[in-house]
N, C-alpha and C. Protein backbone atom coordinates (compact mmCIF):
# COMPACT_ATOMS: atom_id res chain seq x y z
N UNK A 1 0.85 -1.18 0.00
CA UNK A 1 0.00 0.00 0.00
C UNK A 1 0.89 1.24 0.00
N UNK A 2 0.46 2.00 -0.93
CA UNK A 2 1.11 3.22 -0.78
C UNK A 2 0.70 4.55 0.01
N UNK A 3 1.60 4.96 0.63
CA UNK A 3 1.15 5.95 2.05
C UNK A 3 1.58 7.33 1.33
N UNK A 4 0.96 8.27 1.13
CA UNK A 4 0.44 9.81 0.78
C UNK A 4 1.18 10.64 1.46
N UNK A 5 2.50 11.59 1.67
CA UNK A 5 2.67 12.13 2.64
C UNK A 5 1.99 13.75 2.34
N UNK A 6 1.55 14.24 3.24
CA UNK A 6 1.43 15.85 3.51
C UNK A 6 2.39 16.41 4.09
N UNK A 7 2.44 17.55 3.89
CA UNK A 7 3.70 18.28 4.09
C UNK A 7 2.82 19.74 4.25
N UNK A 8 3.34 19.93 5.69
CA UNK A 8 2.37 21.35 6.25
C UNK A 8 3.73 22.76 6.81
N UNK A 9 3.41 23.82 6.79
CA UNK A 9 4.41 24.48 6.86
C UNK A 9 4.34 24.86 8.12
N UNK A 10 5.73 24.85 9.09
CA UNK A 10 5.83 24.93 10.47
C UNK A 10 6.46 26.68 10.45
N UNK A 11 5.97 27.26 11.43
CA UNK A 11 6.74 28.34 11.96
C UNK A 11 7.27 28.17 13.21
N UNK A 12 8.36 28.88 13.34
CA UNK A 12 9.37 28.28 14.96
C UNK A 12 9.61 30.17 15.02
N UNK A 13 9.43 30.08 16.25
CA UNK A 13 9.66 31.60 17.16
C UNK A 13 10.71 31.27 17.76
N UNK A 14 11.65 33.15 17.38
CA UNK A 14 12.70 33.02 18.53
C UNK A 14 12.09 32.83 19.94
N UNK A 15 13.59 32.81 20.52
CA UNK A 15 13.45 32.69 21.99
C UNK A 15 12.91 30.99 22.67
N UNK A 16 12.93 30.90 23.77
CA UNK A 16 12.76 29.82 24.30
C UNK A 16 11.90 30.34 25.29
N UNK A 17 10.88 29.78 25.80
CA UNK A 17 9.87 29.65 26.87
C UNK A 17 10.71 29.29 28.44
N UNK A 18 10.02 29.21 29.38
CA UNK A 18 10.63 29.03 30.95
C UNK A 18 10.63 27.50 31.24
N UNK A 19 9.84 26.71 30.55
CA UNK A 19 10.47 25.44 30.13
C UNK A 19 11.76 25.04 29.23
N UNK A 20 11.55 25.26 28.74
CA UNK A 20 12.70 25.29 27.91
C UNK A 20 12.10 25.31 25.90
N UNK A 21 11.04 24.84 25.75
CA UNK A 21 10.09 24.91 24.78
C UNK A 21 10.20 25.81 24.16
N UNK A 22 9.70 25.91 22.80
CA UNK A 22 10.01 26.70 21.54
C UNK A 22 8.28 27.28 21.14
N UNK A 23 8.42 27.95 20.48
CA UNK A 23 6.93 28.25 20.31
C UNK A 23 6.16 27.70 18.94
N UNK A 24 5.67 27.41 18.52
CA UNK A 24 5.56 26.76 16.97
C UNK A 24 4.28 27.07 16.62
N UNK A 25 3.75 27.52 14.93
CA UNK A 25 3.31 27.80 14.43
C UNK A 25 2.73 26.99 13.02
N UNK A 26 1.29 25.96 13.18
CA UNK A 26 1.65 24.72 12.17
C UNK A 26 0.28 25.13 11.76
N UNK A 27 0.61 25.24 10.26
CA UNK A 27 -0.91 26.35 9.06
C UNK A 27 -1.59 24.53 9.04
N UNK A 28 -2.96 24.87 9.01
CA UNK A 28 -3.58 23.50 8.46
C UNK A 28 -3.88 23.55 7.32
N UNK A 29 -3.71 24.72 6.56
CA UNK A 29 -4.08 25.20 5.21
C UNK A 29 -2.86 26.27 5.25
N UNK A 30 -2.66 26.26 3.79
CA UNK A 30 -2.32 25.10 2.18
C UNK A 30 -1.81 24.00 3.03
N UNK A 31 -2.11 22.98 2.57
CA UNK A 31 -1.19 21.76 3.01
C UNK A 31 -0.58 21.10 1.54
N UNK A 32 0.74 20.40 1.46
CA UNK A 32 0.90 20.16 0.22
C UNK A 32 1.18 19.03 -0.27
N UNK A 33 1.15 18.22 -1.09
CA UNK A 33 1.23 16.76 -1.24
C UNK A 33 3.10 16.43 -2.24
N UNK A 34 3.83 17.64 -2.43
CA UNK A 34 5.02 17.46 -2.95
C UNK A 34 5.54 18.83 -2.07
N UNK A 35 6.82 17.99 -1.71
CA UNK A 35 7.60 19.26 -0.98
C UNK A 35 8.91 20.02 -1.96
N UNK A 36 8.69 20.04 -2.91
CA UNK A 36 9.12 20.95 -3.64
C UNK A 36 8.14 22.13 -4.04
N UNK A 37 6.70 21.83 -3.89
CA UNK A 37 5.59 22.63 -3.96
C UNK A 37 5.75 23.47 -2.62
N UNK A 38 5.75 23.11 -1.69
CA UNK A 38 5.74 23.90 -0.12
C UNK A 38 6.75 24.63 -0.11
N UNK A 39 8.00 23.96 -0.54
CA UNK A 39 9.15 24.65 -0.15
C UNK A 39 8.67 26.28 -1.54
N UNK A 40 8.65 25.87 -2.29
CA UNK A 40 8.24 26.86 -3.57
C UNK A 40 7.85 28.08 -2.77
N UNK A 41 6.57 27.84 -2.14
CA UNK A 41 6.03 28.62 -1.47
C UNK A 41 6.36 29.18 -0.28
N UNK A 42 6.85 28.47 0.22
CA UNK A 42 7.61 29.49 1.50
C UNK A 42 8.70 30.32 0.97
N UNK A 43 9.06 30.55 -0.17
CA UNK A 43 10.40 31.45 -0.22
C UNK A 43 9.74 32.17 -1.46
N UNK A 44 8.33 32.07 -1.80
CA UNK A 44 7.85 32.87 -3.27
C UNK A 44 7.43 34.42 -2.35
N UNK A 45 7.99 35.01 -2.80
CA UNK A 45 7.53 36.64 -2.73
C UNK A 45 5.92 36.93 -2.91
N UNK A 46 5.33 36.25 -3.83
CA UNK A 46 4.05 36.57 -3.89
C UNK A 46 3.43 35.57 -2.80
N UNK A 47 3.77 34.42 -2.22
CA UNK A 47 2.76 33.94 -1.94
C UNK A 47 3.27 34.19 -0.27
N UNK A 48 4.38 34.28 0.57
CA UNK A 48 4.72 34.24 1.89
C UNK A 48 4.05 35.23 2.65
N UNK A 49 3.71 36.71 1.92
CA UNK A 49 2.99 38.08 2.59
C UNK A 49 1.33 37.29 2.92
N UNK A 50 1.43 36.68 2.07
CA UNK A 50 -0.50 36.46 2.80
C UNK A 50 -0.17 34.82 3.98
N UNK A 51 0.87 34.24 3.95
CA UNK A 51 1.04 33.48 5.02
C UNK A 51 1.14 34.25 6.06
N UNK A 52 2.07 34.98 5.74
CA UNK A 52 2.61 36.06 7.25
C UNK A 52 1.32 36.76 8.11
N UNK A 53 0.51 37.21 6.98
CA UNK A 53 -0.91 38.01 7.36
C UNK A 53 -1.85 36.94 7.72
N UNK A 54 -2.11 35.91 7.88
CA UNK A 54 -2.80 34.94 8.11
C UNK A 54 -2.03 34.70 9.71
N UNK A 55 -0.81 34.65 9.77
CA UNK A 55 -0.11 34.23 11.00
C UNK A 55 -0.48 35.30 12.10
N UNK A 56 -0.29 36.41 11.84
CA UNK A 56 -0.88 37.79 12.50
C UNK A 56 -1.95 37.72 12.76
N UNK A 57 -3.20 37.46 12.00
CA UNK A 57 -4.27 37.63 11.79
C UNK A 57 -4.67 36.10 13.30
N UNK A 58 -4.26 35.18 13.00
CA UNK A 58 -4.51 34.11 14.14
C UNK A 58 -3.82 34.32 15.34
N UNK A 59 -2.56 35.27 15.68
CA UNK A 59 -2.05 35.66 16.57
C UNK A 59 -2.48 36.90 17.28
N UNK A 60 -3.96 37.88 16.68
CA UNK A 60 -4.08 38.99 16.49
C UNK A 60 -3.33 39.59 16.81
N UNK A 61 -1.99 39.96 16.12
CA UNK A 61 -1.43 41.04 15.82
C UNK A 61 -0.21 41.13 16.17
N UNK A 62 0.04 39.87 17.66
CA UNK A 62 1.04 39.96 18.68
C UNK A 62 1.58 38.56 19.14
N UNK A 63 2.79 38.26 17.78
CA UNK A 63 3.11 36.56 18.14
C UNK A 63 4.19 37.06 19.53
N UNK A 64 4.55 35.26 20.01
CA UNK A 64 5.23 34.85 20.76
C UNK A 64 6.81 35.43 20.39
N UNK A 65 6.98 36.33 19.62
CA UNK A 65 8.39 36.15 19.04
C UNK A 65 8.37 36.88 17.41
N UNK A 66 9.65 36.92 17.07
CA UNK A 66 10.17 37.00 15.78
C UNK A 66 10.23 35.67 15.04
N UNK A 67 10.07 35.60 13.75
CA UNK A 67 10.00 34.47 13.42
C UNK A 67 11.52 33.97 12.90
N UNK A 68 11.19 32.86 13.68
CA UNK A 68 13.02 32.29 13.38
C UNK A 68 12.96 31.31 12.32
N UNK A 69 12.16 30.54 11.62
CA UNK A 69 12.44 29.56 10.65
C UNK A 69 10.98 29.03 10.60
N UNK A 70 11.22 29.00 8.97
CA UNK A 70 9.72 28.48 8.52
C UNK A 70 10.43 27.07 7.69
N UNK A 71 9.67 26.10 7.63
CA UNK A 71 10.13 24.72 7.21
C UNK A 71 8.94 24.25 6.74
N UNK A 72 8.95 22.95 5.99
CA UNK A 72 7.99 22.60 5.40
C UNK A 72 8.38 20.84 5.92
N UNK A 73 7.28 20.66 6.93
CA UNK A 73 7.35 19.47 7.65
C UNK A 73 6.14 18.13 7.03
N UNK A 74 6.53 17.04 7.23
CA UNK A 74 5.85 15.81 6.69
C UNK A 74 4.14 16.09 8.14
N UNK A 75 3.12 15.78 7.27
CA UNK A 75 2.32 15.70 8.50
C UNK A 75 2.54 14.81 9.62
N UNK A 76 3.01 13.76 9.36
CA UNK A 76 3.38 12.68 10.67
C UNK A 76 4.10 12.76 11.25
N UNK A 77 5.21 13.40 11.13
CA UNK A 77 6.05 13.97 12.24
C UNK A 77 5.53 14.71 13.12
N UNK A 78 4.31 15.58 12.79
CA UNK A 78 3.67 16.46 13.22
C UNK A 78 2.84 15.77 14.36
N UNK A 79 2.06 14.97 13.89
CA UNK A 79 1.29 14.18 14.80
C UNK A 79 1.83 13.26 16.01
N UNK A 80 3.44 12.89 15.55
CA UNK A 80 3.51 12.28 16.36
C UNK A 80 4.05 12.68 17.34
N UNK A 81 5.16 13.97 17.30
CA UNK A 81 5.36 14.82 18.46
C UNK A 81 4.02 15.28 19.27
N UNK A 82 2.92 15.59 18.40
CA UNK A 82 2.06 15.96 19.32
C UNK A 82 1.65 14.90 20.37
N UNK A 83 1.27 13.67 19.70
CA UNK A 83 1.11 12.45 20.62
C UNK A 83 2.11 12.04 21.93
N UNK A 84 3.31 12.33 21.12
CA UNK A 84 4.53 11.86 22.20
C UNK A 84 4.63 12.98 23.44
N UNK A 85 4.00 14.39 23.07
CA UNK A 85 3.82 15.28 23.98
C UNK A 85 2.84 15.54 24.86
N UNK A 86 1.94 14.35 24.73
CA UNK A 86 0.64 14.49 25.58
C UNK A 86 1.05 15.02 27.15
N UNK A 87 0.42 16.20 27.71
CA UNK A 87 0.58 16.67 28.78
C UNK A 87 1.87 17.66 29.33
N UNK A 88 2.47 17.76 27.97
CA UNK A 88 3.79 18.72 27.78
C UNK A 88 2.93 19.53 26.88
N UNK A 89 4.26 20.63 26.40
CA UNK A 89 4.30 21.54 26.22
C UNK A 89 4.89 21.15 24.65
N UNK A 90 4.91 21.39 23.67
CA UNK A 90 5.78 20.99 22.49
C UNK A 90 6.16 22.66 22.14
């Protein structure tokens, strides 16, 4: 059987939290099914200003931070830190 990967774009905030934790930023939309498509898009001039405004717009106005690195992550990695973090902080 062949398994489908998604590939969703992560934002990571400077700074570190009083845990020691990072702050992260994971769009559920666009999601992309080739990561040469995602990556495309995170570094296209036309398309990153309406990510950024979408990020603001869900942060109203005032993130955790400067943004330190945007990446374009497999969805299951995604899920499974979240799982492995049950009752933490990711």
């Amino acid at each position: 059987m062949i398994k489908e990967v998604i590939f969703l774009i992560v934002v990571t905030f400077s700074g570190t939290n009083s845990d020691g934790t990072k702050n992260l930023y994971v769009f559920a939309q666009p999601y992309y099914e080739q990561l040469e498509v995602c990556l495309a898009d995170i570094t296209d001039p036309a398309v990153y200003p309406g990510l950024v405004q979408n990020l603001y717009k869900d942060y109203r106005g005032k993130t955790p931070g400067s943004i330190e690195k945007v990446q374009c992550v497999p969805a299951d990695e995604i899920i499974e830190a979240v799982k492995k973090s049950q009752g933490t902080n990711i």
